[in-house]
Protein backbone atom coordinates (compact mmCIF):
# COMPACT_ATOMS: atom_id res chain seq x y z
CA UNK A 1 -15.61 98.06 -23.93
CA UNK A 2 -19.16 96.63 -23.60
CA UNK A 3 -21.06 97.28 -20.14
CA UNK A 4 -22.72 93.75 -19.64
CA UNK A 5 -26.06 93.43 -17.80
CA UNK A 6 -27.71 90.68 -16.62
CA UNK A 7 -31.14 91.60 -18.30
CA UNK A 8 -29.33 91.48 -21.72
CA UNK A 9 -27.50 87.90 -21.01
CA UNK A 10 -28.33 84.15 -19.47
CA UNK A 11 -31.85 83.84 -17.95
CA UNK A 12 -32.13 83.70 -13.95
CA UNK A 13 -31.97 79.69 -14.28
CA UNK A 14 -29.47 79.90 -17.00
CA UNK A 15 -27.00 81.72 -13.95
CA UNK A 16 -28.02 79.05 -11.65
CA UNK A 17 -26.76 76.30 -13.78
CA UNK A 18 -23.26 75.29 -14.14
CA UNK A 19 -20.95 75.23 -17.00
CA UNK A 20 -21.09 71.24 -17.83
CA UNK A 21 -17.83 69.16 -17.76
CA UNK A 22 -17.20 66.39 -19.94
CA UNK A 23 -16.77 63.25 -18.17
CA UNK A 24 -13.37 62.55 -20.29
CA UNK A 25 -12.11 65.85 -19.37
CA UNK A 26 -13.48 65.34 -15.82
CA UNK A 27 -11.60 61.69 -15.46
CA UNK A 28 -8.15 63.31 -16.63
CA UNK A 29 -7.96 65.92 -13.85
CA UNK A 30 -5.70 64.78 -11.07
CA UNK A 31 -6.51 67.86 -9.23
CA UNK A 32 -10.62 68.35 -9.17
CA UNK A 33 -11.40 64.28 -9.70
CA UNK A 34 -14.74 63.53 -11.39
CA UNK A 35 -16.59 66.83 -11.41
CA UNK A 36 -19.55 66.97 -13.33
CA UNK A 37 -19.59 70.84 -13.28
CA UNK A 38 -18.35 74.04 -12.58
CA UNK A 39 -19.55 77.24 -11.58
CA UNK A 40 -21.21 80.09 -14.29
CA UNK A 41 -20.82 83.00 -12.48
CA UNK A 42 -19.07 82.72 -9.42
CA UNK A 43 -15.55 81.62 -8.55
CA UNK A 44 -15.37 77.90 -8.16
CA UNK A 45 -14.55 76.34 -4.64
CA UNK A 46 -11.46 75.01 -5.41
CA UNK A 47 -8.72 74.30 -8.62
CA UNK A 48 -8.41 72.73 -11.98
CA UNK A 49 -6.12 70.82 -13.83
CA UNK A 50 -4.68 73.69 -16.53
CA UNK A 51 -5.78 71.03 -19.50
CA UNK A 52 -9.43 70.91 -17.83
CA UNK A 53 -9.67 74.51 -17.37
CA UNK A 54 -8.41 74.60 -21.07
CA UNK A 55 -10.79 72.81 -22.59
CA UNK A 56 -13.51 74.48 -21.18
CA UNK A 57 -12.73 77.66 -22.51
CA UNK A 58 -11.56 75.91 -25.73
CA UNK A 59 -15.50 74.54 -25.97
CA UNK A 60 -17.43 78.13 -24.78
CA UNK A 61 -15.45 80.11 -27.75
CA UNK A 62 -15.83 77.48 -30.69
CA UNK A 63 -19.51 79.40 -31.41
CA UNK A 64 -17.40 82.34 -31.86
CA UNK A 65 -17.62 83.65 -35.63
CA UNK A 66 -14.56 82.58 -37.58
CA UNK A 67 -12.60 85.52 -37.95
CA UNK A 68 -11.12 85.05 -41.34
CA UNK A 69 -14.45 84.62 -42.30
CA UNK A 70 -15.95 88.13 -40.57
CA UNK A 71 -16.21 90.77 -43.35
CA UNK A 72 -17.63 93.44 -40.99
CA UNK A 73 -14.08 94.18 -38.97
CA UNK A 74 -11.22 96.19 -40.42
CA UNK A 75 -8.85 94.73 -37.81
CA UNK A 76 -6.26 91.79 -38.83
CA UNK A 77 -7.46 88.72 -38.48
CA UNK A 78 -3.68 87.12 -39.83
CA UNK A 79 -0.21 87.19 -39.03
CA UNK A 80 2.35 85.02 -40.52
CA UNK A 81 4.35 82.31 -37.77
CA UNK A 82 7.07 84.37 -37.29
CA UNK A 83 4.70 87.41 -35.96
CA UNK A 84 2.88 85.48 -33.71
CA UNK A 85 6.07 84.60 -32.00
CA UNK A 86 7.00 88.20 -31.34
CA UNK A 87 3.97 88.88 -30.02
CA UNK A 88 4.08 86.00 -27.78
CA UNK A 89 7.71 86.51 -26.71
CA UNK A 90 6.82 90.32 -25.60
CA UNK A 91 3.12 89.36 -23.79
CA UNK A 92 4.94 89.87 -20.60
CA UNK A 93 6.72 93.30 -20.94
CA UNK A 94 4.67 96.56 -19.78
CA UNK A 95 4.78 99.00 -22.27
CA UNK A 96 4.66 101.82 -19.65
CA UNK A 97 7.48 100.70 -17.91
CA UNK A 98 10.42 102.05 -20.59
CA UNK A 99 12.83 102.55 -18.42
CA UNK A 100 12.96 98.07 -17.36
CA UNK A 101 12.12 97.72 -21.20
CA UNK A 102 14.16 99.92 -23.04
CA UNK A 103 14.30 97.89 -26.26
CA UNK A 104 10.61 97.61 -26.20
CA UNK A 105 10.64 101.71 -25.71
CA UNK A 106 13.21 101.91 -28.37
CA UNK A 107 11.07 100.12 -31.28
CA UNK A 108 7.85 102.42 -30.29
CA UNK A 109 10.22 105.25 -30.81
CA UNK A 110 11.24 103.82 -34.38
CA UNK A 111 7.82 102.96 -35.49
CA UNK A 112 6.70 106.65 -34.51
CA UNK A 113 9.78 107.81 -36.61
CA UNK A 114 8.94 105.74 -39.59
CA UNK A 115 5.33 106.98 -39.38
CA UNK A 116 6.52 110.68 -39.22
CA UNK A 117 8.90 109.94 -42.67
CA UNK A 118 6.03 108.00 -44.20
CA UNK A 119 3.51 111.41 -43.55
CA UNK A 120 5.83 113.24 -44.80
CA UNK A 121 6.55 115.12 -41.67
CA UNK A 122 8.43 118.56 -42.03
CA UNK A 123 11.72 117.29 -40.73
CA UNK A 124 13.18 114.17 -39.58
CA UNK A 125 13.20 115.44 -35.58
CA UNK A 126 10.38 117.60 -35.96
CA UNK A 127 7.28 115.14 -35.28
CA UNK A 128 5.83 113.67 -31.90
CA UNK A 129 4.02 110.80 -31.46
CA UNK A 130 3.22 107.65 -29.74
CA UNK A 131 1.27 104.22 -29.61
CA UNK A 132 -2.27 103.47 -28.01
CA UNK A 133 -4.39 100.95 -27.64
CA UNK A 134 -5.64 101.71 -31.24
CA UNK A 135 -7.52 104.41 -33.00
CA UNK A 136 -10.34 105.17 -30.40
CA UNK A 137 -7.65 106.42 -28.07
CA UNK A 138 -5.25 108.24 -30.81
CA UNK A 139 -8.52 109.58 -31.55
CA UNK A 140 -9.03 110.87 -28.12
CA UNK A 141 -5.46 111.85 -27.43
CA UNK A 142 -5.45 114.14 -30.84
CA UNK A 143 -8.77 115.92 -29.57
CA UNK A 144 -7.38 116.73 -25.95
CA UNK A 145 -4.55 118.36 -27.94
CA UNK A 146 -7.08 120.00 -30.21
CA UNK A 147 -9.07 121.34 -27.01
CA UNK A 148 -6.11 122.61 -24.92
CA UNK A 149 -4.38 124.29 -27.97
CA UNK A 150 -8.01 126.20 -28.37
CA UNK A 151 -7.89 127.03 -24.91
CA UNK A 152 -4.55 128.14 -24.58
CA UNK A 153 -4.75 130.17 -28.05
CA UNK A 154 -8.26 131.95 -26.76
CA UNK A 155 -7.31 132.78 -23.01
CA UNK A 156 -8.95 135.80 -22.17
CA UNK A 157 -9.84 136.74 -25.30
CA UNK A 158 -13.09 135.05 -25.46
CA UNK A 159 -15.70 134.55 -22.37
CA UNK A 160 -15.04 131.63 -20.05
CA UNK A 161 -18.14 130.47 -20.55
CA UNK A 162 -17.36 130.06 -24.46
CA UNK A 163 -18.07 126.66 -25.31
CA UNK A 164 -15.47 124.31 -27.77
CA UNK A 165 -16.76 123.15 -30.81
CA UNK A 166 -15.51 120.42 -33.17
CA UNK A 167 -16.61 119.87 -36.72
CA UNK A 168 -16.91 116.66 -38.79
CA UNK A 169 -18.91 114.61 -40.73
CA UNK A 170 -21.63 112.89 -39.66
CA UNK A 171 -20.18 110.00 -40.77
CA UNK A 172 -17.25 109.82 -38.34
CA UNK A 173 -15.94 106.82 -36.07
CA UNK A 174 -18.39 106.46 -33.00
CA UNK A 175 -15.01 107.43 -31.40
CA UNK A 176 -15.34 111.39 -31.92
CA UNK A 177 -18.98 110.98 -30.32
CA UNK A 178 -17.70 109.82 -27.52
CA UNK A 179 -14.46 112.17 -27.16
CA UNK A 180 -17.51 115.22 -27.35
CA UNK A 181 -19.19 113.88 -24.83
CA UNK A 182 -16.63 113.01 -22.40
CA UNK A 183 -15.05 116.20 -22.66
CA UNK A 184 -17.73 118.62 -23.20
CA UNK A 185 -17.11 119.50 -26.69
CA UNK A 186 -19.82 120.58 -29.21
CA UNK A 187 -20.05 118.27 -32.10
CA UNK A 188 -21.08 120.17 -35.17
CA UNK A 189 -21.60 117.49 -38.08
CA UNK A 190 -22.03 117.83 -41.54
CA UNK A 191 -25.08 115.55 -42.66
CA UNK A 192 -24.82 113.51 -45.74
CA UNK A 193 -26.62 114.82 -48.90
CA UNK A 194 -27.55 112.71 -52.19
CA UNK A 195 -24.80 110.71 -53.22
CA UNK A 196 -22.23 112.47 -50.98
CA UNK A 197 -21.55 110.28 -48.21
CA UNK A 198 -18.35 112.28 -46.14
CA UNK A 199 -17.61 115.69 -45.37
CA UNK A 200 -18.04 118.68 -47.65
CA UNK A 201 -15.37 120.98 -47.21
CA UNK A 202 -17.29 123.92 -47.62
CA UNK A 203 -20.22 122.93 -45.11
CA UNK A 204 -17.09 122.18 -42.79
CA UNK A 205 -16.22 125.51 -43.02
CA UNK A 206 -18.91 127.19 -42.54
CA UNK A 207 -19.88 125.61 -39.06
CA UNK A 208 -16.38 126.79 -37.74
CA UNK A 209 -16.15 130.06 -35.48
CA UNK A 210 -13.66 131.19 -32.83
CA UNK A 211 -14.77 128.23 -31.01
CA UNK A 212 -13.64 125.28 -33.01
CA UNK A 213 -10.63 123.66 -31.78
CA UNK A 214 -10.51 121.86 -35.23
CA UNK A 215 -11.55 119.97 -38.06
CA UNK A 216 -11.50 116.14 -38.00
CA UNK A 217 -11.07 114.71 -41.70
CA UNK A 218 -11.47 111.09 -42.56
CA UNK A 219 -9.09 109.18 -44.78
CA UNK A 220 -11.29 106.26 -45.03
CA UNK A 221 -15.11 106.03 -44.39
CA UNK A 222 -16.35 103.17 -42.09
CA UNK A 223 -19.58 103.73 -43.77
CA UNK A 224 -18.01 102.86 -47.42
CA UNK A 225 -14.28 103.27 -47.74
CA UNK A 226 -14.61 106.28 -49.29
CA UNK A 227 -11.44 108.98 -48.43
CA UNK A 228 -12.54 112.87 -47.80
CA UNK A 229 -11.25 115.16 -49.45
CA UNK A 230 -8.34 116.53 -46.95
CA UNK A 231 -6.63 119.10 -49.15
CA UNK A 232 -10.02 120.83 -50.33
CA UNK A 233 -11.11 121.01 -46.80
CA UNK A 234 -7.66 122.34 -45.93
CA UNK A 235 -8.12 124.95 -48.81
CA UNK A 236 -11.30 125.90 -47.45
CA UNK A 237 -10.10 126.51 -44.31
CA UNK A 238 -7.74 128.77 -45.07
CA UNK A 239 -10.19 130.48 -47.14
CA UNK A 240 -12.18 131.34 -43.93
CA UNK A 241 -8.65 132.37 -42.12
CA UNK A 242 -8.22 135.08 -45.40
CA UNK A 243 -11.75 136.32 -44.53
CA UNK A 244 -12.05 136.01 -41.00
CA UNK A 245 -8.33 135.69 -39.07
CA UNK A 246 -10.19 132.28 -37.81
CA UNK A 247 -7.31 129.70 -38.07
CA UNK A 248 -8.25 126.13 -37.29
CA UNK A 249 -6.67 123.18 -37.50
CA UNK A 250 -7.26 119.78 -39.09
CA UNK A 251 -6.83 116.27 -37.54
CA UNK A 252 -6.91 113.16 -39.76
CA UNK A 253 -8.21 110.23 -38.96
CA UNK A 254 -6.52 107.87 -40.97
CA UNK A 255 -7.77 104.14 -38.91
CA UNK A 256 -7.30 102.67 -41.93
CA UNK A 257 -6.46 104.78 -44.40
CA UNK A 258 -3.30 106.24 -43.92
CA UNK A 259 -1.86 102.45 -43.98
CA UNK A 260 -3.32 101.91 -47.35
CA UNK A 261 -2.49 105.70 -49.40
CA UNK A 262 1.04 105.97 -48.58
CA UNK A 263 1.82 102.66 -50.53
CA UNK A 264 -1.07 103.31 -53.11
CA UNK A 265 -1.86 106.22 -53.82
CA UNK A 266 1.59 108.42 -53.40
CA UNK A 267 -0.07 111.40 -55.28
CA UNK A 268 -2.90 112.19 -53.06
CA UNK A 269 -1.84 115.15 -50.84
CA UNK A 270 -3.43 114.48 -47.43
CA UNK A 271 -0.86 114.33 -44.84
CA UNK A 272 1.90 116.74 -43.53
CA UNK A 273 2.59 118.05 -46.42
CA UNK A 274 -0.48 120.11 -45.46
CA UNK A 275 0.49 122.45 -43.15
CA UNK A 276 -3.14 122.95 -41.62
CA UNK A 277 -2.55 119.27 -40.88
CA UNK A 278 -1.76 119.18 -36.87
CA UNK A 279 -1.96 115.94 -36.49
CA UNK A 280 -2.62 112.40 -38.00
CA UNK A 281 -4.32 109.07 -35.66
CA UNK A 282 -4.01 105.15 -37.65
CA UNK A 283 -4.34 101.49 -36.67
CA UNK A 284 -1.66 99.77 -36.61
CA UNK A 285 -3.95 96.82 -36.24
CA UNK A 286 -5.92 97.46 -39.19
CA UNK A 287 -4.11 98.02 -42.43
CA UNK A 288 -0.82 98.49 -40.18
CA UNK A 289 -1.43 94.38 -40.52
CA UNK A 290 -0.84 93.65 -36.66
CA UNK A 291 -3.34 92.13 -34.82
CA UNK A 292 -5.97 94.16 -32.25
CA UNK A 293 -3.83 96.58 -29.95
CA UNK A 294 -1.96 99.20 -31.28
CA UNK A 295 -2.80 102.28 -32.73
CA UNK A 296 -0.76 105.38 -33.63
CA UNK A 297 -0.96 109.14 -33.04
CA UNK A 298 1.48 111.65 -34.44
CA UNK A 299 1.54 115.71 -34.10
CA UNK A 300 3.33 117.88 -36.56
CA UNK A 301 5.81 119.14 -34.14
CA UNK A 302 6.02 119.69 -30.32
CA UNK A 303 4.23 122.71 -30.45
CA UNK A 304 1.01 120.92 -31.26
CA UNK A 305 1.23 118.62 -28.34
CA UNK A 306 0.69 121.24 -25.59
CA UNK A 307 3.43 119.94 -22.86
CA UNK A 308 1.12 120.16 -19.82
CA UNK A 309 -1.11 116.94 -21.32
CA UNK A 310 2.41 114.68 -21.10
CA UNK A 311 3.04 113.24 -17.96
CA UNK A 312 6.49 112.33 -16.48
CA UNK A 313 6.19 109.49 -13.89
CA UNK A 314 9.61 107.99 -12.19
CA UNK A 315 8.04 105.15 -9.54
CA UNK A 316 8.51 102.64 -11.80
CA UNK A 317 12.37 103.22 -12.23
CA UNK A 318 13.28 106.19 -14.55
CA UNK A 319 11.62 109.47 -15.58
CA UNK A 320 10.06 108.82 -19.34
CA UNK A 321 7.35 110.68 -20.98
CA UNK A 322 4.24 109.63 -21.80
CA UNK A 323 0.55 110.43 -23.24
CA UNK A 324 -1.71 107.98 -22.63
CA UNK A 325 -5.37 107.18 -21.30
CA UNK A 326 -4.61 103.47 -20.33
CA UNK A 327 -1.25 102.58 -18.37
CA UNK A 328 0.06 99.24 -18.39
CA UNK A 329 -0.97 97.26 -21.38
CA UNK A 330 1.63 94.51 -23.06
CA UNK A 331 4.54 95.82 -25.33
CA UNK A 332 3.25 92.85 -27.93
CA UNK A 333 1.76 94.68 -30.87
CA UNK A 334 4.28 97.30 -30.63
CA UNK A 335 7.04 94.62 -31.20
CA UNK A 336 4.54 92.95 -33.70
CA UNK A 337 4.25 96.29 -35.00
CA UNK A 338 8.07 96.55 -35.53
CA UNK A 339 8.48 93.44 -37.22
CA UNK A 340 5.85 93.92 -40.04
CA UNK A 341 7.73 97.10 -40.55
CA UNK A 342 10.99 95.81 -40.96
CA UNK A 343 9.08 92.40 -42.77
CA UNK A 344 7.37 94.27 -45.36
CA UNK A 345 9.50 97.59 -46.11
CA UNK A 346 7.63 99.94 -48.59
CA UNK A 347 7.13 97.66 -51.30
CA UNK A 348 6.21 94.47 -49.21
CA UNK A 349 3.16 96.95 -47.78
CA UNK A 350 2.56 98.30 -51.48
CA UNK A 351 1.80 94.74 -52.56
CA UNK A 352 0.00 93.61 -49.77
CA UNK A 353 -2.45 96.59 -50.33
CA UNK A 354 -2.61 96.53 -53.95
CA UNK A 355 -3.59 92.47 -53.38
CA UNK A 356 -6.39 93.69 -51.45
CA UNK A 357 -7.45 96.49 -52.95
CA UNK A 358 -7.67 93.69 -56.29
CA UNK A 359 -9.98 92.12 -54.71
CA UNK A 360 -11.98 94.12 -53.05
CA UNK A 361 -12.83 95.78 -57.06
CA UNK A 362 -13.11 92.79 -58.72
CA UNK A 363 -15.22 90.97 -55.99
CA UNK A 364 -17.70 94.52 -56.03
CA UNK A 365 -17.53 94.33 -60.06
CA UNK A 366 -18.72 90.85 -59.96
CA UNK A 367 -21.54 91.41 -57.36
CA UNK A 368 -22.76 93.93 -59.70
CA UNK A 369 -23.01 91.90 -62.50
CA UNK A 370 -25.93 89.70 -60.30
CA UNK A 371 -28.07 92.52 -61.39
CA UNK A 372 -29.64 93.08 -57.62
CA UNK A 373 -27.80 95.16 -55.73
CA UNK A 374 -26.08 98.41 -56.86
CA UNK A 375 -22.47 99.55 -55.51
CA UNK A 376 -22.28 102.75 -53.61
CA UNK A 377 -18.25 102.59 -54.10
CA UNK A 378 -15.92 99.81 -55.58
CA UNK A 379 -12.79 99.32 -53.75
CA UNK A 380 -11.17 102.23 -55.59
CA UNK A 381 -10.28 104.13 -51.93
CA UNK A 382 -9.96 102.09 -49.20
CA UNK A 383 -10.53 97.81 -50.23
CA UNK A 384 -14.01 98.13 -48.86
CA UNK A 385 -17.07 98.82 -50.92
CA UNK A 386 -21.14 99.23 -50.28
CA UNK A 387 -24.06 98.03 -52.30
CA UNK A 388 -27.74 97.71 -51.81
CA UNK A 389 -30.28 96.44 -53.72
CA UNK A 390 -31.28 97.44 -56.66
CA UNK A 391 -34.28 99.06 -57.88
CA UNK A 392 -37.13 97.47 -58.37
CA UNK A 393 -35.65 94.35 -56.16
CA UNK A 394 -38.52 94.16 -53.42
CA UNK A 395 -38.48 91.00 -51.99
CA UNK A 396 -35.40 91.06 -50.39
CA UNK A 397 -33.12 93.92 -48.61
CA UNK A 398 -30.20 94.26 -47.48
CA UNK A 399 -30.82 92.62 -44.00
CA UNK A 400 -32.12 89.54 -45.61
CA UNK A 401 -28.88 89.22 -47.11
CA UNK A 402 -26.73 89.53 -44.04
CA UNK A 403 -28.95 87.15 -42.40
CA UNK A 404 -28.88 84.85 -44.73
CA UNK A 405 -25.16 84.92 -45.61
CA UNK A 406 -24.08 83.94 -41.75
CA UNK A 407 -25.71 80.85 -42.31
CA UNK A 408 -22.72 80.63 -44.70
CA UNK A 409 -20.35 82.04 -41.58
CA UNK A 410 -20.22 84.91 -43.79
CA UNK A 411 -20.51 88.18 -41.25
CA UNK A 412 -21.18 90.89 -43.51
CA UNK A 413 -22.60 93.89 -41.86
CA UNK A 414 -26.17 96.02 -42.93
CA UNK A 415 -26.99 99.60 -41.50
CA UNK A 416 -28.35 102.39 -42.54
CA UNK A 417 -27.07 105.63 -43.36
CA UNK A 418 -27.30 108.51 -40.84
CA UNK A 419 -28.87 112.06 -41.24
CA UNK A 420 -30.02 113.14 -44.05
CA UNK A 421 -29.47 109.51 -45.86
CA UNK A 422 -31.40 107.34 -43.05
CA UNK A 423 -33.72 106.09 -46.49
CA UNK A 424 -30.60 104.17 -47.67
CA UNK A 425 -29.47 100.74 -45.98
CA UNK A 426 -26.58 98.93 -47.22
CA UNK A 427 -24.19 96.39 -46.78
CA UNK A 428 -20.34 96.40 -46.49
CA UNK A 429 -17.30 94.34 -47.07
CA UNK A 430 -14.48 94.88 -45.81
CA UNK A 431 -11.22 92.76 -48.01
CA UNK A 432 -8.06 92.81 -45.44
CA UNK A 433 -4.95 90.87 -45.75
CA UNK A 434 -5.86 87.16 -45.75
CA UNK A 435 -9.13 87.46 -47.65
CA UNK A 436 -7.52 86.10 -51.01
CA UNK A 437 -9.27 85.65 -54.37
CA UNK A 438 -10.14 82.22 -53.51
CA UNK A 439 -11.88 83.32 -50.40
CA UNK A 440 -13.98 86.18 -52.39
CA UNK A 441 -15.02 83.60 -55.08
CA UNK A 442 -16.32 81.12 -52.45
CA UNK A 443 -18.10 84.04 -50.78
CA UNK A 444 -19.35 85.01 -54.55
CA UNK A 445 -20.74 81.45 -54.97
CA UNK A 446 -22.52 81.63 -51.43
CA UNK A 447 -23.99 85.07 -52.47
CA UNK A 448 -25.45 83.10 -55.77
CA UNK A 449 -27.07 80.14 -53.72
CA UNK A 450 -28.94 81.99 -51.74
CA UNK A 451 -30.14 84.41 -54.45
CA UNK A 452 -32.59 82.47 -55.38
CA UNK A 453 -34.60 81.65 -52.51
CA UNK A 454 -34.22 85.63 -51.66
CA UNK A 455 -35.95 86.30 -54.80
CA UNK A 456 -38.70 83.89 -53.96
CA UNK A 457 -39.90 86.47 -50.88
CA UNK A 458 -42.97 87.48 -50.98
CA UNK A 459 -41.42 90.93 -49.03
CA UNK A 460 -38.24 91.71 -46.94
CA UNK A 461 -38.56 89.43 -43.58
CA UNK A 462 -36.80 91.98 -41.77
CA UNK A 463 -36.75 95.44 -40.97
CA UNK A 464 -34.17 97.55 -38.81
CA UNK A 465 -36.08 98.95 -35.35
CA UNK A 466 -32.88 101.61 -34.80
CA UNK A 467 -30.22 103.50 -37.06
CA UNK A 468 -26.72 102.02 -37.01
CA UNK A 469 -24.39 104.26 -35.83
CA UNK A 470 -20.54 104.27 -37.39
CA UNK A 471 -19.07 100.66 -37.16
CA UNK A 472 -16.15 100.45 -34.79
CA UNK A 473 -12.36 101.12 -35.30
């Protein structure tokens, strides 16, 4: 969650000041009478009328970016009536508390079962798994594991002073930065080289020693869609286990692409059906189609959830297990979860996908054929894509463009690329559920207006003062 200063928001007077209230909301509360405003950033003196109170909040979050229209996030934006109904009918039940919700506890347990069959788990008992928050905490969760496997496997055969190391690409999710950090794991990353943008499996292996507690593989790139190559780094690793008796395993992150390859692209061997494969993170709010708050994690079998990380708490009215960083949080997007499970079925998901997958190729095609900017990747992977400009364009970058297209309430994100591609800055789109044809061609036709006055620069207006780092889960 963001840490909010003071320095970074309202000036000293701007705290001072009230938050105005409209005289016609003002006349209409029964409660507060004419009050001509309300407090910034303290708790006001007395109550509201709940339609006052309302439409204050109502007013503050109408500058908010529409979200339909925000082609930087990979989270759903859309549920159908019937969805938002289940959530709304479960925003009340704890999600902790199993044992007073049992039902609620009884769908988790089915989704996590239907994930296991979908990753083609070894046997229908034999995977673990649970929900999160999202893919930041699966993320974390997985890496624990990972840690207290490697520490269990190496006691007393190693000095105690031996330091864990994970390896990954330097593109990863900002997540597995964080996870290092926070539990005093080395991150060894694999830079990006020429037109290589993820993981090489042979780089991966050859940063792993006695201390890596594993491997984390992306199916999915934040930085372009693209998927990594699971089963080659898989193959590589076992490869150094032949030479060297060093056996680590693999984590996937699949945020958004284990929702999307299941359904499309059957034949790509990345899951389970690897048996370096320990364990596998997604979000269900991404291309699980549920809106923010839920994520998955899933372990091969028991073994690779070390039992002293699960905690058994009874306080609440019965004894259930659980593996969590947060606590109480709302059963919602687990029932929401459910629902677009049952909804969709295999082929519901396989069309939704495909829709956007359409459209994310055919809206990259047709950017293309502008003739300034040149596609990094085209929807083929994940339905997200990259471009830049293209050579010999010099009036204009990237950053111009993503300025210039939120005048249209188009949010469509630049960065640059991290170590050893910092020279490269692009821009991505992400195409989710809800982002039709229609929607790309009116985003095409906003992309042509503004072309022209672009080209018209006399030089790029703007210029990036940091590198990006991975954009969020």
């Amino acid at each position: 969650m963001a840490l909010h200063k003071g320095k970074h928001g309202p000036t000293h007077e701007d705290r001072r000041r009230g938050v105005p209230v409209n005289p016609f909301y003002a006349m209409a509360d029964p409660v507060a009478g004419m009050v001509d405003e309300v407090p910034r950033n303290r708790l006001p003196d007395g109550p509201m009328a709940p339609a006052t109170a309302y439409q204050l909040v109502h007013d503050e979050l109408m500058l908010d970016v529409n979200a339909r229209l925000n082609l930087a996030t990979f989270v759903t934006t859309w549920m159908e009536p019937q969805g938002d109904q289940v959530v709304f009918e479960c925003r009340d039940k704890n999600m902790i508390d199993k044992d007073e919700y049992p039902r609620t506890a009884e769908l988790e347990r089915r989704c996590v079962a239907m994930l296991a069959d979908l990753w083609h788990a070894p046997g229908p008992d034999s995977a673990v798994g649970c929900s999160t928050t999202g893919s930041s905490e699966a993320c974390m969760l997985a890496g624990m594991a990972l840690k207290r496997r490697w520490a269990k496997r190496n006691a007393g055969r190693y000095p105690a002073t031996a330091r864990p190391n994970l390896v990954m690409g330097i593109n990863v999710q900002v997540c597995w930065d964080k996870f290092c950090n926070f539990w005093e794991v080395e991150a060894r990353q694999v830079p990006m080289e020429g037109d290589r943008f993820h993981l090489d499996p042979q780089a991966a292996a050859d940063l792993c020693d006695e201390n890596t507690i594993g491997v984390v593989t992306v199916l999915g790139s934040t930085f372009d869609g693209s998927y990594e190559p699971v089963a080659e780094v898989c193959a590589a690793l076992d490869d150094l286990q032949e030479r060297t008796g060093v056996d680590v395993p693999v984590h996937v992150d699949g945020a958004s692409g284990a929702m999307v390859a299941p359904f499309l692209d059957p034949d790509l061997v990345w899951d389970f059906r690897l048996p370096r494969v320990a364990s596998i993170n997604t979000s269900g709010h991404k291309y699980g189609l549920v809106y923010p708050g839920v994520g998955w994690a899933l372990w091969r079998s028991a073994e690779d959830l070390p039992e002293e990380l699960v905690f058994r708490v009874n306080y609440l009215g019965g004894e259930m297990p659980t593996f969590a960083l947060t606590f109480s949080r709302p059963g919602s997007q687990v029932a929401a979860q459910y629902y677009t499970f049952l909804r969709l079925g295999r082929e519901g998901y396989r069309a939704v996908q495909q829709t956007t997958r359409d459209v994310a190729r055919s809206l990259a095609e047709r950017i293309e054929e502008l003739g300034d900017f040149r596609l990094l990747t085209r929807g083929e992977q994940l339905p997200v894509f990259a471009f830049t400009t293209a050579e010999g364009v010099g009036s204009f970058d990237v950053f111009d463009v993503s300025r210039r297209l939120r005048e249209h309430n188009w949010l469509v994100p630049a960065y640059t690329f991290p170590p050893n591609r910092q020279d490269l800055s692009v821009l991505r789109v992400v195409c989710r559920n809800g982002f039709s044809m229609d929607l790309s061609d009116l985003f095409l036709e906003d992309l042509r207006t503004l072309l022209p006055e672009l080209r018209r620069q006399p030089e790029p207006l703007h210029r990036p003062k940091t590198v990006a780092t991975a954009f969020h889960h």
